[in-house]
N, C-alpha and C. Protein backbone atom coordinates (compact mmCIF):
# COMPACT_ATOMS: atom_id res chain seq x y z
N UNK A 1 78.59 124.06 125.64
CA UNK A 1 79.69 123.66 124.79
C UNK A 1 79.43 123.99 123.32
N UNK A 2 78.11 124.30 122.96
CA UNK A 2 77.66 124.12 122.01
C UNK A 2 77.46 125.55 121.11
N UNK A 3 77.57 126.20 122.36
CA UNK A 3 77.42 127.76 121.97
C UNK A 3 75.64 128.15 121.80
N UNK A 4 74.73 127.45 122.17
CA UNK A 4 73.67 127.38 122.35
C UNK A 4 73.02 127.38 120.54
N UNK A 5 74.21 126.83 119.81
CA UNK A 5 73.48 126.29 118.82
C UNK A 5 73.50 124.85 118.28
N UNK A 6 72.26 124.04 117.40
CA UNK A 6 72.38 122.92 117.17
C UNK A 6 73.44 121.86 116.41
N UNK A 7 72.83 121.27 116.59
CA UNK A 7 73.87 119.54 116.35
C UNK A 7 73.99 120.18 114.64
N UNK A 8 72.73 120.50 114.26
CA UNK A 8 72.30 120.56 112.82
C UNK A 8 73.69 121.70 111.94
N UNK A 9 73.38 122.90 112.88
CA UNK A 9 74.65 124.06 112.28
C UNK A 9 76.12 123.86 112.35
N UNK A 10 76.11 122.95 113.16
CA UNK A 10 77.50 122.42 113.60
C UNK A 10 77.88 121.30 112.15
N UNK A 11 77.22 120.70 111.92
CA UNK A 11 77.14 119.39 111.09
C UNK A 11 77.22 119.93 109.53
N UNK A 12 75.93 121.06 109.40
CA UNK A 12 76.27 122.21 108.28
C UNK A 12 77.67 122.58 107.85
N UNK A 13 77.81 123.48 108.56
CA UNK A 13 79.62 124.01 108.74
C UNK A 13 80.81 122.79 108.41
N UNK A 14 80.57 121.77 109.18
CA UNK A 14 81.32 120.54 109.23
C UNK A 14 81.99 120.21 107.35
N UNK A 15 80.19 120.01 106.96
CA UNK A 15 80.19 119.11 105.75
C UNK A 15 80.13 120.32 104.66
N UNK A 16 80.46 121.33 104.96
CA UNK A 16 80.85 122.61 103.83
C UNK A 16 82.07 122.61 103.13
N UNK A 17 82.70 122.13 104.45
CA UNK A 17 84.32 122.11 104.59
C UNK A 17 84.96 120.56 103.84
N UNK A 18 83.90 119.82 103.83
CA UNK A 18 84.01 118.08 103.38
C UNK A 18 83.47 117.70 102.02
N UNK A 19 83.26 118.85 100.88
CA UNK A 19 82.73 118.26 99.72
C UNK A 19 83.64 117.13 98.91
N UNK A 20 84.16 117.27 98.74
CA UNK A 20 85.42 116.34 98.09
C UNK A 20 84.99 115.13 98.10
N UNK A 21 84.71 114.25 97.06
CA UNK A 21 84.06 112.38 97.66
C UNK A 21 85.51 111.80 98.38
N UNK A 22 86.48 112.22 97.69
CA UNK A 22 87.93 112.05 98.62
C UNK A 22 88.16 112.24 99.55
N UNK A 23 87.74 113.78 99.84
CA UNK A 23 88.09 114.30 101.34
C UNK A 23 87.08 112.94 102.27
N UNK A 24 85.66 113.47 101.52
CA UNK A 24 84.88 112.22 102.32
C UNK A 24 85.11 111.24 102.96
N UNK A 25 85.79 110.49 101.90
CA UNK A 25 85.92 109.10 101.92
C UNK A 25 87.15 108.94 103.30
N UNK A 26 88.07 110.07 102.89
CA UNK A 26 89.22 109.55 103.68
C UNK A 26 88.99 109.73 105.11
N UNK A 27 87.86 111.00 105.36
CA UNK A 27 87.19 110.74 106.67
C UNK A 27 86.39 109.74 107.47
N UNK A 28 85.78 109.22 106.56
CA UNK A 28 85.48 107.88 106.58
C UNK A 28 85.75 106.57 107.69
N UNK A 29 87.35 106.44 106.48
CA UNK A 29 88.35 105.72 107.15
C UNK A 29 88.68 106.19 108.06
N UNK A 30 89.75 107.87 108.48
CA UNK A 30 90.67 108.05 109.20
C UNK A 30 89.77 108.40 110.77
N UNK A 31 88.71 108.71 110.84
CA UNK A 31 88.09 109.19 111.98
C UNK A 31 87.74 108.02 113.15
N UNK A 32 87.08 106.54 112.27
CA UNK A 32 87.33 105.16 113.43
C UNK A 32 88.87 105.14 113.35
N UNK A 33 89.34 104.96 112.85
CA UNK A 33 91.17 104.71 113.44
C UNK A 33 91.92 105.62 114.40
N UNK A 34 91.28 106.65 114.28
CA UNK A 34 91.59 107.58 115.33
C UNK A 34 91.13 107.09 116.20
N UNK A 35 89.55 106.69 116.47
CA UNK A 35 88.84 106.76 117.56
C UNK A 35 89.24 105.61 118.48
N UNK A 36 89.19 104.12 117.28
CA UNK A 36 90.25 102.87 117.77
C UNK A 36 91.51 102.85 118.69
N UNK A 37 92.34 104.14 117.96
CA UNK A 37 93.55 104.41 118.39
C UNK A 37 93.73 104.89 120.34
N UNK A 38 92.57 105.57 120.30
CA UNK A 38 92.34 106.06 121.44
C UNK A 38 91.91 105.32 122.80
N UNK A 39 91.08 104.43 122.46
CA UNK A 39 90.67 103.29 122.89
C UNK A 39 91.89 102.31 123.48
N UNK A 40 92.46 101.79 121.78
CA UNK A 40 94.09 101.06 122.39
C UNK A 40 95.18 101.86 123.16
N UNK A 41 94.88 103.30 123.28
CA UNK A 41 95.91 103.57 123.93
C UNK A 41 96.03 103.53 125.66
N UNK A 42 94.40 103.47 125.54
CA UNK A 42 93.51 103.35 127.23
C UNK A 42 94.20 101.40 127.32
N UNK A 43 93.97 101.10 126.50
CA UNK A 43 94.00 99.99 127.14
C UNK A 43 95.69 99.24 127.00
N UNK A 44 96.40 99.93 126.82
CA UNK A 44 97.90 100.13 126.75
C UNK A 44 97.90 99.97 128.02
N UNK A 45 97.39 100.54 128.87
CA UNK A 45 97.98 100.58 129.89
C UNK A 45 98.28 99.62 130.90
N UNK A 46 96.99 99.06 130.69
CA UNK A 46 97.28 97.47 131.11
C UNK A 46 97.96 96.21 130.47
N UNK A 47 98.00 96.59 129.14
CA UNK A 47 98.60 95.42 127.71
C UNK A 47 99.87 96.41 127.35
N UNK A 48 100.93 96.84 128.03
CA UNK A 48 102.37 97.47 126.85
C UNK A 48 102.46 97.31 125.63
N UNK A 49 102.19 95.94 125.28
CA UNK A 49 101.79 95.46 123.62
C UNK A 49 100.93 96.57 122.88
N UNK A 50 100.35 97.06 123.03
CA UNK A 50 99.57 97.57 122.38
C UNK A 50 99.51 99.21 122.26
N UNK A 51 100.79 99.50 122.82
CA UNK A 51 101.29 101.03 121.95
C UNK A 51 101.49 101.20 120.78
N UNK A 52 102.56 100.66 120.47
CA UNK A 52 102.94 100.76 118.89
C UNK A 52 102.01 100.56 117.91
N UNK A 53 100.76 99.57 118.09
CA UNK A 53 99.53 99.47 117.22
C UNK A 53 98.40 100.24 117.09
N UNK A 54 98.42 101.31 118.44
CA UNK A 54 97.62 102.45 119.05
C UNK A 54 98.33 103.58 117.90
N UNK A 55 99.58 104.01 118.05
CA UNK A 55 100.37 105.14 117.74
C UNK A 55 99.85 104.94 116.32
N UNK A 56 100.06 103.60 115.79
CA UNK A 56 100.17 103.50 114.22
C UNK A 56 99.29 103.78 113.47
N UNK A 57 97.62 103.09 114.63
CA UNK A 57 96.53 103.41 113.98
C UNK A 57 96.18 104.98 114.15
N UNK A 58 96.61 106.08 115.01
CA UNK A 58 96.74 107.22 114.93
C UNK A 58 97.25 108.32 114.11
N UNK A 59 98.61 107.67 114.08
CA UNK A 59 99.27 108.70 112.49
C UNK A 59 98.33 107.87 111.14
N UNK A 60 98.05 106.64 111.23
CA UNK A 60 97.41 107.05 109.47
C UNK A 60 96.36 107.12 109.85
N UNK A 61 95.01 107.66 110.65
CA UNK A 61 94.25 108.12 110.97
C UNK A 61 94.30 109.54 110.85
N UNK A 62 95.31 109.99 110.97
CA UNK A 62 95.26 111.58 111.11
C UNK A 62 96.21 111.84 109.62
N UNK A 63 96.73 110.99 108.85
CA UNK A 63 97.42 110.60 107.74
C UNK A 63 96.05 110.92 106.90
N UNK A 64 94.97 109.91 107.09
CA UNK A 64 94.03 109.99 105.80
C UNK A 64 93.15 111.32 105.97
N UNK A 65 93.25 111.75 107.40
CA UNK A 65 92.23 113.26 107.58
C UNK A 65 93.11 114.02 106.54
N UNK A 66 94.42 114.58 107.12
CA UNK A 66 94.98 115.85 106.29
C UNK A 66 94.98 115.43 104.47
N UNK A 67 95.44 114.18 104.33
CA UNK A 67 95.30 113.70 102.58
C UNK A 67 94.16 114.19 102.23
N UNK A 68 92.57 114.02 102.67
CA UNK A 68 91.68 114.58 102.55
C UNK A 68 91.76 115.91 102.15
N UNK A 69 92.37 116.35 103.09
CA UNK A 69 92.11 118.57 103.34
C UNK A 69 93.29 118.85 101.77
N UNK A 70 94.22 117.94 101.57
CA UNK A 70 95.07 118.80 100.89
C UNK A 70 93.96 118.54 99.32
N UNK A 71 93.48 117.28 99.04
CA UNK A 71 92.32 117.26 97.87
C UNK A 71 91.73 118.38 98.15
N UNK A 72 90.68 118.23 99.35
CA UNK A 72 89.92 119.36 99.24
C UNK A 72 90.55 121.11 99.32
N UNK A 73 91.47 121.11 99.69
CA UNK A 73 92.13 122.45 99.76
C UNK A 73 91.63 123.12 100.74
N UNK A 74 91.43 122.74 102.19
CA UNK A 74 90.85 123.63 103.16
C UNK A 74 91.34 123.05 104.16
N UNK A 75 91.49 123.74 105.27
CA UNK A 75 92.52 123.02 106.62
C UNK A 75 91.06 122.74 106.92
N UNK A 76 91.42 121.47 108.32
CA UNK A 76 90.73 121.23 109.29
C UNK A 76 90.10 121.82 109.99
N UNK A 77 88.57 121.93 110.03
CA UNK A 77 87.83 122.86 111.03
C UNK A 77 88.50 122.86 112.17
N UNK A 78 88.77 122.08 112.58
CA UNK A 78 89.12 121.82 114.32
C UNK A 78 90.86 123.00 114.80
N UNK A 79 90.88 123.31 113.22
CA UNK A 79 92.16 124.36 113.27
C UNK A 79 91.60 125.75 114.10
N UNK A 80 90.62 125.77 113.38
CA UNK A 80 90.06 126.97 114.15
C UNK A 80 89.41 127.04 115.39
N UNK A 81 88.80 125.73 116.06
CA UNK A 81 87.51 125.78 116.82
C UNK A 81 87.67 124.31 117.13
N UNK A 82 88.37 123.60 118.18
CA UNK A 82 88.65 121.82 118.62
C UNK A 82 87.48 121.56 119.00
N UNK A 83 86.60 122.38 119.03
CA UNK A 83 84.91 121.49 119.45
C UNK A 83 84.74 120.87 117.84
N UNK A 84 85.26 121.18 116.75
CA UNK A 84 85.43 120.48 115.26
C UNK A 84 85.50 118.89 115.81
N UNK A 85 86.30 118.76 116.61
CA UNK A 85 87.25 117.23 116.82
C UNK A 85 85.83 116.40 116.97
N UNK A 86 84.63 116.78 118.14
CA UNK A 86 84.22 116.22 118.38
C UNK A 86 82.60 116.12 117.26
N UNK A 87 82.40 117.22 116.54
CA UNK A 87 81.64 117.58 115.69
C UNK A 87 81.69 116.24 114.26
N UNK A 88 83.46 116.05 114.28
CA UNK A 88 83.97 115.45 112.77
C UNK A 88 83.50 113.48 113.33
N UNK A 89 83.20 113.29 114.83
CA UNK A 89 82.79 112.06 115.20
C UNK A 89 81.36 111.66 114.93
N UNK A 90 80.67 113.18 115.06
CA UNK A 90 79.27 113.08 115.32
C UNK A 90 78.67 113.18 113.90
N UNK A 91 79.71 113.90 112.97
CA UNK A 91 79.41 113.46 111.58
C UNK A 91 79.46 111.89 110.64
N UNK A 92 80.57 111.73 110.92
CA UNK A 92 80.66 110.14 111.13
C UNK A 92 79.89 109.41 111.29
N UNK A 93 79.36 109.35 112.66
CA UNK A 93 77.92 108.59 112.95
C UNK A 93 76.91 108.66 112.28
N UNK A 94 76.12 110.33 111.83
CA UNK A 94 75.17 109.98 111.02
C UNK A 94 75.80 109.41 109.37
N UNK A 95 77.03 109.91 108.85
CA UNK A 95 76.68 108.99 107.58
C UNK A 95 76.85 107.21 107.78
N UNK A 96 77.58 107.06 108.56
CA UNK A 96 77.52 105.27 109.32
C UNK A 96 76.04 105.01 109.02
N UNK A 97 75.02 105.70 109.71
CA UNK A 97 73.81 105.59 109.70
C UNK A 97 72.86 105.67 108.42
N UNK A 98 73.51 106.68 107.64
CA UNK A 98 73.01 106.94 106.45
C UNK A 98 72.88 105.58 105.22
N UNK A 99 74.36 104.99 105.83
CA UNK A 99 74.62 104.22 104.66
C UNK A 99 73.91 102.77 104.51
């Protein structure tokens, strides 16, 4: 999946595209609300209640990604290459970790 290169070049590339403390930041935020979103939408299925709070936390999840890109002036890796999607989680985690 990886193209037989590391977590490390992937993460490189990632955070080339992410200088902005804005863009940063808004990834930050928007990447758990996505991830939340995804979660509530699994569990929609058993709770109906909990679409509309799934959907919501999704558009401004994906609301604070693009606000990001238009500061930084660069589309979304994942425009080019959707293994990005899962790259922009795994970035996430280490600065979670960092901080």
């Amino acid at each position: 999946m990886l193209d037989g290169r590391p977590w490390s070049e992937w993460i490189d590339r990632y955070e080339r595209s992410h200088q902005h403390p804005l863009n940063r930041t808004c990834h930050l935020i928007g990447i758990p609300l996505i991830v939340i979103s995804v979660g509530a939408a699994a569990l929609a299925i058993w709770r109906p209640g909990l679409w509309a709070p799934a959907l919501g936390l999704f558009l401004a999840g994906w609301a604070f990604q693009f606000a990001g890109h238009a500061v930084e002036g660069t589309l979304p890796e994942f425009m080019g290459d959707p293994r990005f999607l899962l790259v922009g989680l795994r970035w996430w985690l280490g600065a979670i970790r960092r901080s």
